[in-house]
N, C-alpha and C. Protein backbone atom coordinates (compact mmCIF):
# COMPACT_ATOMS: atom_id res chain seq x y z
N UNK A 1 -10.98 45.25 25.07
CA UNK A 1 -11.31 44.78 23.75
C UNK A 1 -10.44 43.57 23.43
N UNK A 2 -11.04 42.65 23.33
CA UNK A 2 -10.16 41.49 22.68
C UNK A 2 -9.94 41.11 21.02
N UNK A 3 -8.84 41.25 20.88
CA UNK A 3 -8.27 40.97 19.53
C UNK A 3 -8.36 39.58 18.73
N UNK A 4 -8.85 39.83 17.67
CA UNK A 4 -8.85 38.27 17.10
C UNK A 4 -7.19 37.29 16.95
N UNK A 5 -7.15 36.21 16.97
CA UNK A 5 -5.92 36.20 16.67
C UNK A 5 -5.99 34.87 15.91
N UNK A 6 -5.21 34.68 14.84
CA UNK A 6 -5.23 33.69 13.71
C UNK A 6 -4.41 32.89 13.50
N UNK A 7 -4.78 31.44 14.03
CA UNK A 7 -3.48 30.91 14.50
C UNK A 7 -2.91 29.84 13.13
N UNK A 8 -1.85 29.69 12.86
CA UNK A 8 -1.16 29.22 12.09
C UNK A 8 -0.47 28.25 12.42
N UNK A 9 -0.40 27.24 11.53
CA UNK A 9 0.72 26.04 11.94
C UNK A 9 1.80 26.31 11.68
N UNK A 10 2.42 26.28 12.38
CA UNK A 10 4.19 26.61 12.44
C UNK A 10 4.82 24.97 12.99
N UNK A 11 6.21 25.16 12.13
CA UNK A 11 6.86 24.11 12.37
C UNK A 11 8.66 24.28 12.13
N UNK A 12 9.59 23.91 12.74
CA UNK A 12 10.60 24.18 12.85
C UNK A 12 11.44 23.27 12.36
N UNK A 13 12.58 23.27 10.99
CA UNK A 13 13.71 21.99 11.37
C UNK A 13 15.00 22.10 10.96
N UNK A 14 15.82 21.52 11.08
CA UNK A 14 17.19 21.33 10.86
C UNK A 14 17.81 20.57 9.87
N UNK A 15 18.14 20.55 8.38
CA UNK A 15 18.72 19.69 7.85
C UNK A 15 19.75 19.72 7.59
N UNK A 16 20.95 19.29 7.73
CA UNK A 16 22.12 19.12 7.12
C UNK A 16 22.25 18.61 5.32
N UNK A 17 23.09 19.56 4.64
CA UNK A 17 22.99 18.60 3.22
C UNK A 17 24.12 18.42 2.80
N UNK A 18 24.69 17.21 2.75
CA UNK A 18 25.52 16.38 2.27
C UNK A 18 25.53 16.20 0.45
N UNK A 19 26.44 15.54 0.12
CA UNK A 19 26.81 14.91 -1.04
C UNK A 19 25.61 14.15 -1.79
N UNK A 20 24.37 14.17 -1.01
CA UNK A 20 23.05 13.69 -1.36
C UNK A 20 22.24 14.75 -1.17
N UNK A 21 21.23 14.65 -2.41
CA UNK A 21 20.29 15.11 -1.98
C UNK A 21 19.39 15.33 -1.50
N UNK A 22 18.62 16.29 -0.58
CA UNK A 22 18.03 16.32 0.64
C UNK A 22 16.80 16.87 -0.02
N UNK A 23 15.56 16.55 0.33
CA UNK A 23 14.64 17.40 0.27
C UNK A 23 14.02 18.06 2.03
N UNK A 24 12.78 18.60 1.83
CA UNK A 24 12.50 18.90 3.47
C UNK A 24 11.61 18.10 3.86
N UNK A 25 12.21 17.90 5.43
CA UNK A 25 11.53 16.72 5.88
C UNK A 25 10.73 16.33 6.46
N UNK A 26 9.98 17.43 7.10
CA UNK A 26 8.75 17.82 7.47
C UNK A 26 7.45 16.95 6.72
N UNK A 27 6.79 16.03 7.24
CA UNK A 27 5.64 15.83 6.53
C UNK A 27 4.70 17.38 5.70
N UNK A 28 4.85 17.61 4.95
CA UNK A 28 3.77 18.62 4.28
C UNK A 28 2.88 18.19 3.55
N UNK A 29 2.25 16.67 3.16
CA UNK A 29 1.25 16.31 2.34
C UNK A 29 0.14 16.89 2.77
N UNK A 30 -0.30 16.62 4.20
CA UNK A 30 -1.10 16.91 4.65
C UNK A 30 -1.52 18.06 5.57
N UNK A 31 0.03 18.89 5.10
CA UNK A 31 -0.18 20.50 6.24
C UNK A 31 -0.82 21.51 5.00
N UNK A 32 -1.23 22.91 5.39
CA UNK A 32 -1.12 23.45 4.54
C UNK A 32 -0.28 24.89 4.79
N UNK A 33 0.98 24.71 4.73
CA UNK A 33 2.05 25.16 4.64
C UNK A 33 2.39 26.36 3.58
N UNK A 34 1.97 27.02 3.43
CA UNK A 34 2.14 28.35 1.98
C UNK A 34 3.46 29.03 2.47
N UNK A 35 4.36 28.89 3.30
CA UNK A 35 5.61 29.29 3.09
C UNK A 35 6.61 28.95 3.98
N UNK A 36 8.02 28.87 3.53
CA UNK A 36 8.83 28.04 4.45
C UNK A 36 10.17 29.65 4.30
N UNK A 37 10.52 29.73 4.84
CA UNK A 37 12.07 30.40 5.34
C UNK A 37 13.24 29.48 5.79
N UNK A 38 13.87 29.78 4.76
CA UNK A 38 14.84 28.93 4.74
C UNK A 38 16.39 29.90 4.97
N UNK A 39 17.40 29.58 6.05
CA UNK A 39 18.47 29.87 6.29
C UNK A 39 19.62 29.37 6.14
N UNK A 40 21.09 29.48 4.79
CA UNK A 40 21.85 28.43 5.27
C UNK A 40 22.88 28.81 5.72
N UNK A 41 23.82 28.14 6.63
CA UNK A 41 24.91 28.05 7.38
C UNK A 41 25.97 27.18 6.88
N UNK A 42 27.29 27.75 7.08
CA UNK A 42 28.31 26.53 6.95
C UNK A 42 28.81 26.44 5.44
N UNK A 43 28.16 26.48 4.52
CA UNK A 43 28.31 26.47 2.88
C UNK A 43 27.36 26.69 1.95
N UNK A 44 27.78 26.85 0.44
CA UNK A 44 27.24 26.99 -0.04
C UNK A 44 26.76 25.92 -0.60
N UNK A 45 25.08 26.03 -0.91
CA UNK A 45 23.79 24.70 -1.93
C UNK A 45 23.95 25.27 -3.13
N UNK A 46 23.41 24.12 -4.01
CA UNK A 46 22.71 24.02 -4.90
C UNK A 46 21.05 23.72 -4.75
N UNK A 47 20.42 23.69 -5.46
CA UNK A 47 18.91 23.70 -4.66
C UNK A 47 17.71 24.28 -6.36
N UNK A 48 16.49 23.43 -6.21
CA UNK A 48 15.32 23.48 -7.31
C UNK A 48 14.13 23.43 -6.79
N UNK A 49 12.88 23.69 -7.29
CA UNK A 49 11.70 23.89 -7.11
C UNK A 49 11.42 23.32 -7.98
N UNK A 50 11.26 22.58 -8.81
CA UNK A 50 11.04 22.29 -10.16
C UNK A 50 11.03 21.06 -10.83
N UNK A 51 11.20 20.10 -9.30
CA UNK A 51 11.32 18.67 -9.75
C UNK A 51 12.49 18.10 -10.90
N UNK A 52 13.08 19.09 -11.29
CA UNK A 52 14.58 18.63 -12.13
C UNK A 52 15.61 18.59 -10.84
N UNK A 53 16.63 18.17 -12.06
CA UNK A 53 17.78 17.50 -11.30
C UNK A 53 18.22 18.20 -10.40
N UNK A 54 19.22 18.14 -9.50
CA UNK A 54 20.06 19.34 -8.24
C UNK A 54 21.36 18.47 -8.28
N UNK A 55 22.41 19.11 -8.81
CA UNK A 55 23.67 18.43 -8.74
C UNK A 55 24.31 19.76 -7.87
N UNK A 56 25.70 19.46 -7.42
CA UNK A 56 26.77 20.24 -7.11
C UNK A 56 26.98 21.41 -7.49
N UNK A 57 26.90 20.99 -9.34
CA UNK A 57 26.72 22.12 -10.47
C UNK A 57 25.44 22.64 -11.19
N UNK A 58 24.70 22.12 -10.76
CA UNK A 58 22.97 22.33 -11.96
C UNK A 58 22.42 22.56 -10.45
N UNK A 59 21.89 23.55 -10.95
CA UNK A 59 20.97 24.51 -9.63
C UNK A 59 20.81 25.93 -9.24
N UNK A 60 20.09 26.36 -8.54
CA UNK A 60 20.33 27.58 -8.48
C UNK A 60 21.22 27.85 -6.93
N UNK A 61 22.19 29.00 -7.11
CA UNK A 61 22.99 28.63 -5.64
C UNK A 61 22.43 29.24 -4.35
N UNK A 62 22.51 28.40 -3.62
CA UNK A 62 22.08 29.55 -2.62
C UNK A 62 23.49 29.43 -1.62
N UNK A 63 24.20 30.79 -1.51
CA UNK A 63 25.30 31.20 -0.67
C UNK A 63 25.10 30.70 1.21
N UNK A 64 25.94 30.43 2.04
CA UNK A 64 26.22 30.57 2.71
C UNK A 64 26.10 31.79 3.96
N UNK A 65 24.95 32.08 4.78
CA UNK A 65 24.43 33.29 5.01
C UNK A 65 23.23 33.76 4.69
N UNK A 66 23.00 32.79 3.06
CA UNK A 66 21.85 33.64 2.61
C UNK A 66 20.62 33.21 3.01
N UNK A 67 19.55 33.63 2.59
CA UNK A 67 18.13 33.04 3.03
C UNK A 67 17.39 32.99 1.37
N UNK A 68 16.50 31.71 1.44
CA UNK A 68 15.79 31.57 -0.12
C UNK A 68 14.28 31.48 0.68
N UNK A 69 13.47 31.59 0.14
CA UNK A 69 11.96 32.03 0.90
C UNK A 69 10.68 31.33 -0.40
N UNK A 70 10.14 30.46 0.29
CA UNK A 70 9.19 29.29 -0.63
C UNK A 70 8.22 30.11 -0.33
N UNK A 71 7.23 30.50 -1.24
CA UNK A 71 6.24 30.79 -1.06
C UNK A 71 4.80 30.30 -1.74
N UNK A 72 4.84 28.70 -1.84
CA UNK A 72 3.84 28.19 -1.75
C UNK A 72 3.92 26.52 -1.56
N UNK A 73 2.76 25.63 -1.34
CA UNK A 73 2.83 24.36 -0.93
C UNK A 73 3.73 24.09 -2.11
N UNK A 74 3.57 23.70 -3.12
CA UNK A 74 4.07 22.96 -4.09
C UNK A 74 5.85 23.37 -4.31
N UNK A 75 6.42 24.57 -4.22
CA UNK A 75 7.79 24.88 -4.16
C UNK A 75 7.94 24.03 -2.57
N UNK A 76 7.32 23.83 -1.56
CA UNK A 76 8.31 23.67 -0.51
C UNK A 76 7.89 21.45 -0.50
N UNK A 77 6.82 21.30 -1.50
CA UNK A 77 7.47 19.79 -1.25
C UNK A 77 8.27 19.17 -2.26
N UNK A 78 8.69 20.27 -3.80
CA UNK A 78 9.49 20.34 -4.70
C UNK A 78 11.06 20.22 -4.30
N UNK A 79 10.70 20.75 -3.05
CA UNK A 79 12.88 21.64 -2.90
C UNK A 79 13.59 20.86 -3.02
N UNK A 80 14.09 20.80 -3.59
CA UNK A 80 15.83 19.95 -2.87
C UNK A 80 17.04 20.62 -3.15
N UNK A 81 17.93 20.17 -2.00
CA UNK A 81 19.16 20.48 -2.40
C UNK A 81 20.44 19.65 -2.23
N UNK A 82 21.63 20.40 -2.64
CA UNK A 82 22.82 19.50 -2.53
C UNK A 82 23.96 20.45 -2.11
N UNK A 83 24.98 20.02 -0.90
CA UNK A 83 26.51 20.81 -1.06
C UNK A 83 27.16 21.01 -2.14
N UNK A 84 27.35 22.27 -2.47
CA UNK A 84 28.59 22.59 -3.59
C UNK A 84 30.00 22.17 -3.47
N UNK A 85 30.44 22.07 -2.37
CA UNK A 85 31.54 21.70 -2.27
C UNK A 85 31.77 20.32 -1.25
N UNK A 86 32.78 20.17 -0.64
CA UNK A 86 32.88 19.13 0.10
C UNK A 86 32.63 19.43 1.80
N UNK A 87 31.84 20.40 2.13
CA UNK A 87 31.70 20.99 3.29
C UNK A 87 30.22 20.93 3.41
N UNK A 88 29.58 20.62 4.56
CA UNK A 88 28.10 19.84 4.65
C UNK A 88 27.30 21.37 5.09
N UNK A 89 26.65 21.86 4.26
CA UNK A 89 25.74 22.85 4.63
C UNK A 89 24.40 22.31 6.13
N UNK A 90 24.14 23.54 6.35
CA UNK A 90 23.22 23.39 7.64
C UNK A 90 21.96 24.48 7.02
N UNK A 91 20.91 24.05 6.94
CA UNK A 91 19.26 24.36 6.75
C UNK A 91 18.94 24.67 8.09
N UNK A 92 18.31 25.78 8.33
CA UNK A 92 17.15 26.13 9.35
C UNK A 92 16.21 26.36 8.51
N UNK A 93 14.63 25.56 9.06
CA UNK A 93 13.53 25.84 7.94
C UNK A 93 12.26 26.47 8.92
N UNK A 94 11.60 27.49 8.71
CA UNK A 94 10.68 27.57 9.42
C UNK A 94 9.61 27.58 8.73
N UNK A 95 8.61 26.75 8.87
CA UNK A 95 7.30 26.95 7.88
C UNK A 95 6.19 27.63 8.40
N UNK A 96 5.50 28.69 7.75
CA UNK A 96 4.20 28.80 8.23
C UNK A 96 3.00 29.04 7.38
C-alpha cells in the first residue's frame, strides 16, 4: 500500500543579531510559509510581530535557550529582533 505523502517547503537559516536589527532573511514574499521555529543561542533578544519598534528594551524577550514559534505568513515577515545586551545572539530558523 502506498502512502500519500505531502510535501512541504522547508527551508533552513542562521542569523546572528547584533546591535541592529535583524529581521528573517529568507525570501518569504513569495513562499507560503505558515510557520517558522525559531531557536536562540548565545543571548538573550528582544524581538516583535507587530511592525513596532524592537529596541534592547521595548520587546518581548526571548531568553537564551528558548524557542518562540511563528505561526503564520504575516508574524514571520513581521519579526524582528535585537541583542539585549552586548553579546551577539545566534537564530536557528526552520520554516515550514
Amino acid at each position: 500500500m502506498r502512502l500519500p505523502i505531502k510535501k512541504e517547503q522547508k527551508m533552513f537559516e542562521q542569523i546572528t543579531v547584533s546591535d541592529e536589527v535583524k529581521s528573517l532573511d529568507k525570501d518569504v514574499s513569495g513562499q507560503s510559509f505558515k510557520n517558522a521555529v525559531i531557536t536562540i543561542e548565545n543571548a538573550n533578544i528582544r524581538w516583535r510581530t507587530d511592525a513596532g519598534s524592537v529596541t534592547s528594551t521595548k520587546g518581548l524577550l526571548g531568553v537564551s535557550g528558548g524557542i518562540i514559534v511563528l505561526s503564520t505568513n504575516s508574524a514571520i515577515k513581521n519579526f524582528r529582533a535585537i541583542r539585549e545586551s552586548g553579546t551577539d545572539a545566534l537564530l536557528n530558523v526552520q520554516y515550514s
